[in-house]
Every structure is written in structure tokens, then in C-alpha cells.
PDB file of N, CA and C in Angstrom:
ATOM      1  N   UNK A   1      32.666 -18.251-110.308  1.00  0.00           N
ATOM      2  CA  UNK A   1      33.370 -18.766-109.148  1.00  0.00           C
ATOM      3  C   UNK A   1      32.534 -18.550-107.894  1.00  0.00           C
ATOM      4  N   UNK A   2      32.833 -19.478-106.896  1.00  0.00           N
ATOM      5  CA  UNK A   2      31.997 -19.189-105.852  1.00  0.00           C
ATOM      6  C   UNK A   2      32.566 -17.530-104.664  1.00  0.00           C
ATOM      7  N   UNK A   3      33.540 -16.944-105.028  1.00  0.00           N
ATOM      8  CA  UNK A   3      33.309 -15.577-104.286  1.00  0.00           C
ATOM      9  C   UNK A   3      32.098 -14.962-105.050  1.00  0.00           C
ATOM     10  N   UNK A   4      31.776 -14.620-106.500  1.00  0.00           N
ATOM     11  CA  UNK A   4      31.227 -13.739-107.246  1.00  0.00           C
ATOM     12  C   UNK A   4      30.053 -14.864-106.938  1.00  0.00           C
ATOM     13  N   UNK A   5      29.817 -16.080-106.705  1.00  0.00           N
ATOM     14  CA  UNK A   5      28.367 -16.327-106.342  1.00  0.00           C
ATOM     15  C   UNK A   5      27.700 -15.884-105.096  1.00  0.00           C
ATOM     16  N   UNK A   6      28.663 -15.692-103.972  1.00  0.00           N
ATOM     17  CA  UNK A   6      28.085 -15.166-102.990  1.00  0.00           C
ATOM     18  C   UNK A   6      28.270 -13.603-102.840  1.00  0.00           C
ATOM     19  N   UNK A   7      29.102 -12.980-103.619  1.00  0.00           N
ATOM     20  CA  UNK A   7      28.976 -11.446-103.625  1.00  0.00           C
ATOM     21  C   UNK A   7      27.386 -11.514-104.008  1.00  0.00           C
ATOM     22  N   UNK A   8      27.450 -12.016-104.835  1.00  0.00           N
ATOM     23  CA  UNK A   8      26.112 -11.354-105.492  1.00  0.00           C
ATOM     24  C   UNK A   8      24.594 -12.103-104.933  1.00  0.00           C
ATOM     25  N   UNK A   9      24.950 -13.325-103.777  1.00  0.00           N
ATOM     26  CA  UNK A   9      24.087 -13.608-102.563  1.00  0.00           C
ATOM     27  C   UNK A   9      23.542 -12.352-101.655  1.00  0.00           C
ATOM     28  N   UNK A  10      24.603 -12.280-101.344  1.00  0.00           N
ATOM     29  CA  UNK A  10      24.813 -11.308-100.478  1.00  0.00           C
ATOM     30  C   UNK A  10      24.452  -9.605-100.570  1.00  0.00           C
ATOM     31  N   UNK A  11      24.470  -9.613-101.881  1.00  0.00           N
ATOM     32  CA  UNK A  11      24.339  -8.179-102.308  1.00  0.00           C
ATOM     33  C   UNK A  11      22.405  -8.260-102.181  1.00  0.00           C
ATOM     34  N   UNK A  12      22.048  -9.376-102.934  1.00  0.00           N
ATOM     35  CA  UNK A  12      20.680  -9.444-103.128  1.00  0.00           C
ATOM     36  C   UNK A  12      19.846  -8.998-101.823  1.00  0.00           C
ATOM     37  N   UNK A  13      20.726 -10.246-100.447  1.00  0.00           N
ATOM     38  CA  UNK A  13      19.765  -9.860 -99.452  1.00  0.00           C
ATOM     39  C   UNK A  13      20.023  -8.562 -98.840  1.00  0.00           C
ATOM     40  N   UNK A  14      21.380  -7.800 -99.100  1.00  0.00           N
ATOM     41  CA  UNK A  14      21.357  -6.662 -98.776  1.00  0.00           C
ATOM     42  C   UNK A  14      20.034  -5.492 -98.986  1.00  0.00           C
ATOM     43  N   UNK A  15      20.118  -5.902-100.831  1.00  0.00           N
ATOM     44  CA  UNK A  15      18.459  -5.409-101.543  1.00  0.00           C
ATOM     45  C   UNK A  15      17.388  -5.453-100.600  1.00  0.00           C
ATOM     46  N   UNK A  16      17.265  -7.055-100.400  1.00  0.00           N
ATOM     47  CA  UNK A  16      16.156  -7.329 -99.734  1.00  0.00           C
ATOM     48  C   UNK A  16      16.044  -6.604 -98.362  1.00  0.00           C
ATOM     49  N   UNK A  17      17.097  -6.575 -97.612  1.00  0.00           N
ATOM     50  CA  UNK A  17      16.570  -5.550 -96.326  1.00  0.00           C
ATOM     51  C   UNK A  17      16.407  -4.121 -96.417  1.00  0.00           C
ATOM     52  N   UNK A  18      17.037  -3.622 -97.175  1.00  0.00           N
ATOM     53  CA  UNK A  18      16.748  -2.122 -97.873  1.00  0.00           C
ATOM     54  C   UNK A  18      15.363  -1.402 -98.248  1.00  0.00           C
ATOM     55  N   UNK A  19      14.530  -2.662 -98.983  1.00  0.00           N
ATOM     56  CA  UNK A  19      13.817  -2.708 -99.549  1.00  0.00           C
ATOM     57  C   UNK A  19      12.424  -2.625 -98.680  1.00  0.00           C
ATOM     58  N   UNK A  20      12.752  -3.673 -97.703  1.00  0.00           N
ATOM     59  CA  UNK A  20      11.794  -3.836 -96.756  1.00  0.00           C
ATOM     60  C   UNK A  20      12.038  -2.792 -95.324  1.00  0.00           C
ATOM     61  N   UNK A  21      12.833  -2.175 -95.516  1.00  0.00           N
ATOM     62  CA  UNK A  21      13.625  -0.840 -94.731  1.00  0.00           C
ATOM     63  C   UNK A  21      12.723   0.372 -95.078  1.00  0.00           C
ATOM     64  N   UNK A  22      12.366   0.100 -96.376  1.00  0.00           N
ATOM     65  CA  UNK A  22      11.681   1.749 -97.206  1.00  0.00           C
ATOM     66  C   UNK A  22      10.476   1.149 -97.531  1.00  0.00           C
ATOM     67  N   UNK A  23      10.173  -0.155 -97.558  1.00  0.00           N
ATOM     68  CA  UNK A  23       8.284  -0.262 -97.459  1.00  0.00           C
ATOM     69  C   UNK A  23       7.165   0.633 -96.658  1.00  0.00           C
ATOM     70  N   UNK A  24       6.240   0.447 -97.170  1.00  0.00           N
ATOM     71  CA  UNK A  24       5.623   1.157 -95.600  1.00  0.00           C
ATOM     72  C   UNK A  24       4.999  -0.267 -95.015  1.00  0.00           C
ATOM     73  N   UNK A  25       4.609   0.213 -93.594  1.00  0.00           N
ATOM     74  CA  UNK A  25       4.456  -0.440 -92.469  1.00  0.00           C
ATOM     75  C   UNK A  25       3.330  -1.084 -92.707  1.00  0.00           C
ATOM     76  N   UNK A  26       3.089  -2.029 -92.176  1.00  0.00           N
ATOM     77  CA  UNK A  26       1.555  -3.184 -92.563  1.00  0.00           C
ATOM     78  C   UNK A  26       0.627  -1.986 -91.456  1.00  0.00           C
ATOM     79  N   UNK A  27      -0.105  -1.450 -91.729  1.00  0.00           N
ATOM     80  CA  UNK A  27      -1.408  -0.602 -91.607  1.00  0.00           C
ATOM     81  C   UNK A  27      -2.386  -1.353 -90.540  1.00  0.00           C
ATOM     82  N   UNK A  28      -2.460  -2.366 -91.216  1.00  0.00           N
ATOM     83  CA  UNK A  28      -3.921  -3.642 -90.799  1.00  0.00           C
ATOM     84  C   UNK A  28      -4.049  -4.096 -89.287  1.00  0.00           C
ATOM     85  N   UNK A  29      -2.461  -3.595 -88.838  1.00  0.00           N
ATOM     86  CA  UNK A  29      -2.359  -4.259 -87.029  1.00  0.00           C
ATOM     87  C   UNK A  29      -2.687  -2.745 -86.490  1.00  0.00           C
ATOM     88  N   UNK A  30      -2.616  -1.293 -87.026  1.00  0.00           N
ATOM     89  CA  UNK A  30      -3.056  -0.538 -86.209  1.00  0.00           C
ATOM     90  C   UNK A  30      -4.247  -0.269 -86.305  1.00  0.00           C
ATOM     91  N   UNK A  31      -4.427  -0.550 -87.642  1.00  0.00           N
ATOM     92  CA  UNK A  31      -6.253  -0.444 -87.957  1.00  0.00           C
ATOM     93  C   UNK A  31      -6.935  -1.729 -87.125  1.00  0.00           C
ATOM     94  N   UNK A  32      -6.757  -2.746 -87.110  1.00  0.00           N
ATOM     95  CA  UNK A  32      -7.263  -3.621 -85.865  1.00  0.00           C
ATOM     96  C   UNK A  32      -7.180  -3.690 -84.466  1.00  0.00           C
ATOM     97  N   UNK A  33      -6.349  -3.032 -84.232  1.00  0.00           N
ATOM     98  CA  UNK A  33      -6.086  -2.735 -82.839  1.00  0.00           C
ATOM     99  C   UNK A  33      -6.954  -1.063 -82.235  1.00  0.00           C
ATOM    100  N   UNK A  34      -6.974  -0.299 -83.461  1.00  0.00           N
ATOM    101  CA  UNK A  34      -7.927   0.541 -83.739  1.00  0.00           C
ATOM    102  C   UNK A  34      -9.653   0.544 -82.875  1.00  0.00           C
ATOM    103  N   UNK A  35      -9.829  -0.646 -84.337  1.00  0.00           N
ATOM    104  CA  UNK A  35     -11.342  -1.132 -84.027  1.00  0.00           C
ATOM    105  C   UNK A  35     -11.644  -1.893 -82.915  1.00  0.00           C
ATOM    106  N   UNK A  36     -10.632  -2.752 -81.953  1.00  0.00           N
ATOM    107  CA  UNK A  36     -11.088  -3.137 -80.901  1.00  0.00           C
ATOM    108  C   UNK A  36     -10.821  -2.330 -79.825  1.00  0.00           C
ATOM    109  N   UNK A  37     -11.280  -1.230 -79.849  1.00  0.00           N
ATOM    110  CA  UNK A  37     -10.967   0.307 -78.734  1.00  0.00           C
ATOM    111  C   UNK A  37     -12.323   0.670 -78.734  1.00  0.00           C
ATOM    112  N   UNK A  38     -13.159   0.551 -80.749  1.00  0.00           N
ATOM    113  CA  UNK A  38     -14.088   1.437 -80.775  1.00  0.00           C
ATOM    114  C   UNK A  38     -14.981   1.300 -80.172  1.00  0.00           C
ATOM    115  N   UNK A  39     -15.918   2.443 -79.717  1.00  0.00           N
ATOM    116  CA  UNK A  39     -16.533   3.226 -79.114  1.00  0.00           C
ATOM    117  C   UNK A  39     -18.234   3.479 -79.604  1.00  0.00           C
ATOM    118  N   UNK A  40     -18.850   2.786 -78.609  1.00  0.00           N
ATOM    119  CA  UNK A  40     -20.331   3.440 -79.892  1.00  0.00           C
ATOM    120  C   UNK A  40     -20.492   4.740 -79.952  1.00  0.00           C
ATOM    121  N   UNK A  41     -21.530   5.328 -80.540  1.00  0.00           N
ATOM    122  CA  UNK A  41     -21.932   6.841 -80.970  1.00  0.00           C
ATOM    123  C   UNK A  41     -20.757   7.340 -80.898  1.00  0.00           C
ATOM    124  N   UNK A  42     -19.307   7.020 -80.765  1.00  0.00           N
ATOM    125  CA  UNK A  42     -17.914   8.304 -81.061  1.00  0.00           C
ATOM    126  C   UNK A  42     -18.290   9.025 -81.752  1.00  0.00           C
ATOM    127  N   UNK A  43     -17.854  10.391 -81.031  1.00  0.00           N
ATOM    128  CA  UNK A  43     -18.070  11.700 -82.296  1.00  0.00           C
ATOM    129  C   UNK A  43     -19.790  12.076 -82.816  1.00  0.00           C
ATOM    130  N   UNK A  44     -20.665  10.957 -82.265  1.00  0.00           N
ATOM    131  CA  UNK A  44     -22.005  11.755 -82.019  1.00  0.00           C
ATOM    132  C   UNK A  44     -22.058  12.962 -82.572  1.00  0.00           C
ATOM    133  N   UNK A  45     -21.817  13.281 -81.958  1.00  0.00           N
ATOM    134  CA  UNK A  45     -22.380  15.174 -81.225  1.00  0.00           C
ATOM    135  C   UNK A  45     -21.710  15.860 -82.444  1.00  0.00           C
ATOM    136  N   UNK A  46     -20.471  15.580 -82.469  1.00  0.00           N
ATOM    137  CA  UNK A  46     -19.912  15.879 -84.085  1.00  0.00           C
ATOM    138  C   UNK A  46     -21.055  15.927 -85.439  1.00  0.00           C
ATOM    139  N   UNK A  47     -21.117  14.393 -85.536  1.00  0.00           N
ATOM    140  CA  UNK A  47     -21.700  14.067 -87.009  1.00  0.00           C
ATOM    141  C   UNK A  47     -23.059  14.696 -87.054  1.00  0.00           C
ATOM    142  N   UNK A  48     -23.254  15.382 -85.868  1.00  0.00           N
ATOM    143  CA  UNK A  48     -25.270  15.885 -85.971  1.00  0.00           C
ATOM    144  C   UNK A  48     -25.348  16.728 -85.597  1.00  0.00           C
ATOM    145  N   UNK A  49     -24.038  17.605 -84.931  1.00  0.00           N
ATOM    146  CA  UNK A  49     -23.441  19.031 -85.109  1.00  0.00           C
ATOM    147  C   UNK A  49     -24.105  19.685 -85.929  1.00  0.00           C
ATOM    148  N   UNK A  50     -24.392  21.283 -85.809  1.00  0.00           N
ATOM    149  CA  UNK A  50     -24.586  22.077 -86.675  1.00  0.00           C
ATOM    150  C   UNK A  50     -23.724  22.308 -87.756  1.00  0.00           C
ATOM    151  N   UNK A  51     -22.531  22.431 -87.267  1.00  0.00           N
ATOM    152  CA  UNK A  51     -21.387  22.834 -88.411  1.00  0.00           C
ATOM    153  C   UNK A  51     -21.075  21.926 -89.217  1.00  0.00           C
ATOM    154  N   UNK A  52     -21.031  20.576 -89.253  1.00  0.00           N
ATOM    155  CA  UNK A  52     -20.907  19.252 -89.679  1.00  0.00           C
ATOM    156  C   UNK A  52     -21.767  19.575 -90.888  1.00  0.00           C
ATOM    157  N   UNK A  53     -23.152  19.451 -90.747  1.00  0.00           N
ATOM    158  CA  UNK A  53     -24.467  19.683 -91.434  1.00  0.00           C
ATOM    159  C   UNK A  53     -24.330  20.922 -92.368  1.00  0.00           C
ATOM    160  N   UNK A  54     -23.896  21.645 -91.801  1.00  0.00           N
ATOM    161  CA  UNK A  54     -23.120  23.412 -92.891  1.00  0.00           C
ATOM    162  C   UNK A  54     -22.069  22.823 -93.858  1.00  0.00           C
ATOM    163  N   UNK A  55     -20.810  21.991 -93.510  1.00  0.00           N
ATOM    164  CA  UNK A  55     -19.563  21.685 -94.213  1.00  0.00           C
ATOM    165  C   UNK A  55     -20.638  20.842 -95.345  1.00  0.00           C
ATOM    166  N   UNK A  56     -21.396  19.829 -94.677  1.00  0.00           N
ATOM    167  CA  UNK A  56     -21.964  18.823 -96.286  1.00  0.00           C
ATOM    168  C   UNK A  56     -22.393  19.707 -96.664  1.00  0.00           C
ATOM    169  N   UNK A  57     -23.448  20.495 -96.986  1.00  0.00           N
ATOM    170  CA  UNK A  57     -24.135  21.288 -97.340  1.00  0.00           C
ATOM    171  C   UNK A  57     -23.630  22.186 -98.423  1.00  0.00           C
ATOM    172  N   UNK A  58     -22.096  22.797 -97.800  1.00  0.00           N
ATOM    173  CA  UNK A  58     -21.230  23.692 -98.546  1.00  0.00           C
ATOM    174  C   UNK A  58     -19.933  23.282 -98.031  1.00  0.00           C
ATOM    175  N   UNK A  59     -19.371  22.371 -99.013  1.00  0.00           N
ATOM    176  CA  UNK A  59     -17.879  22.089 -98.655  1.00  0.00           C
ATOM    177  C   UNK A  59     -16.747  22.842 -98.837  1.00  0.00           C
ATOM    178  N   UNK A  60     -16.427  23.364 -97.959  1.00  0.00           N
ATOM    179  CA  UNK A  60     -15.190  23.959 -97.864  1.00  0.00           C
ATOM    180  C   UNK A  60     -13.899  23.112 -97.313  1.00  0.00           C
ATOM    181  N   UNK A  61     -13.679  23.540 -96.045  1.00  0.00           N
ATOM    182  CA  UNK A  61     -12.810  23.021 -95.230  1.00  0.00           C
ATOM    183  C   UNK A  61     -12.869  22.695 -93.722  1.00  0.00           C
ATOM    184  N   UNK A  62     -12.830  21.777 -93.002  1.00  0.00           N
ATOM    185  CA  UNK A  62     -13.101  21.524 -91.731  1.00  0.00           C
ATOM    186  C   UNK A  62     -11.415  21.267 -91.081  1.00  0.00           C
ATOM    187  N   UNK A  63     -11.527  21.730 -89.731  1.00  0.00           N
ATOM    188  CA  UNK A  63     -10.129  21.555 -89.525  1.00  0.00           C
ATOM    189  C   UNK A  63     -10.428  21.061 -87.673  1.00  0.00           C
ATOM    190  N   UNK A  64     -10.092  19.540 -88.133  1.00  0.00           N
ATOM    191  CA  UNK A  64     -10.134  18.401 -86.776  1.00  0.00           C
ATOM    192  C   UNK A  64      -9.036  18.516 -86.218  1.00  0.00           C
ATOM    193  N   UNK A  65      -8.649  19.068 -84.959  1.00  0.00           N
ATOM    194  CA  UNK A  65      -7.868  18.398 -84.093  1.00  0.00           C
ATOM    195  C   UNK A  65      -7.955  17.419 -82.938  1.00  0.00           C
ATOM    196  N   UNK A  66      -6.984  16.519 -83.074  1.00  0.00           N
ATOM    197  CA  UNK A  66      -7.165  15.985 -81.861  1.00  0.00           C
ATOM    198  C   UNK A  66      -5.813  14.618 -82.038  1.00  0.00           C
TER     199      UNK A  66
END
């Protein structure tokens, strides 16, 4: 009957917003919005750092804030 065709319309797109409720977030617009910020040599001084050069060398643990 058409109530039980649209219960079960209805239920679906319920699914469907739920679903897309608990996705994760498209990534690709912050990662592009990201790269048109970047920066040449960023973090330089970092990557040719002494300690940088110690962590490859002997990996332990490095702890970045920022």
C-alpha cells in the first residue's frame, strides 16, 4: 500500500542523512586551501636542524607543537 511505500521512502532517506551525518568530512577542500597558503623553505631550519638529523638517524620520538 502506498503508506508502507512511503514509510519505507522515508525511512531510507532518513538512512541517508544519518549516514552522511557520521561520514567523515571531504579532507581535499582543507588540504587545498592548505596548499594555497604554502610557504617556501617552511620549517627550513627544522628539516636541517640538528635534532631532526639525530631523530632520522635514531628514531625515537619527536614531539611538534604548534
Amino acid at each position: 500500500n502506498i503508506e508502507h511505500t512511503l514509510k519505507i521512502i522515508k525511512d531510507d532517506q532518513l538512512a541517508d542523512k544519518i549516514w552522511k551525518w557520521l561520514s567523515a568530512p571531504d579532507s581535499s577542500k582543507n588540504y587545498n586551501e592548505a596548499r594555497e597558503k604554502y610557504q617556501a623553505d617552511t620549517c627550513a631550519w627544522f628539516l636541517n636542524g640538528e635534532r631532526f638529523h639525530h631523530f632520522l638517524e635514531r628514531p625515537d620520538f619527536i614531539w611538534i607543537k604548534g
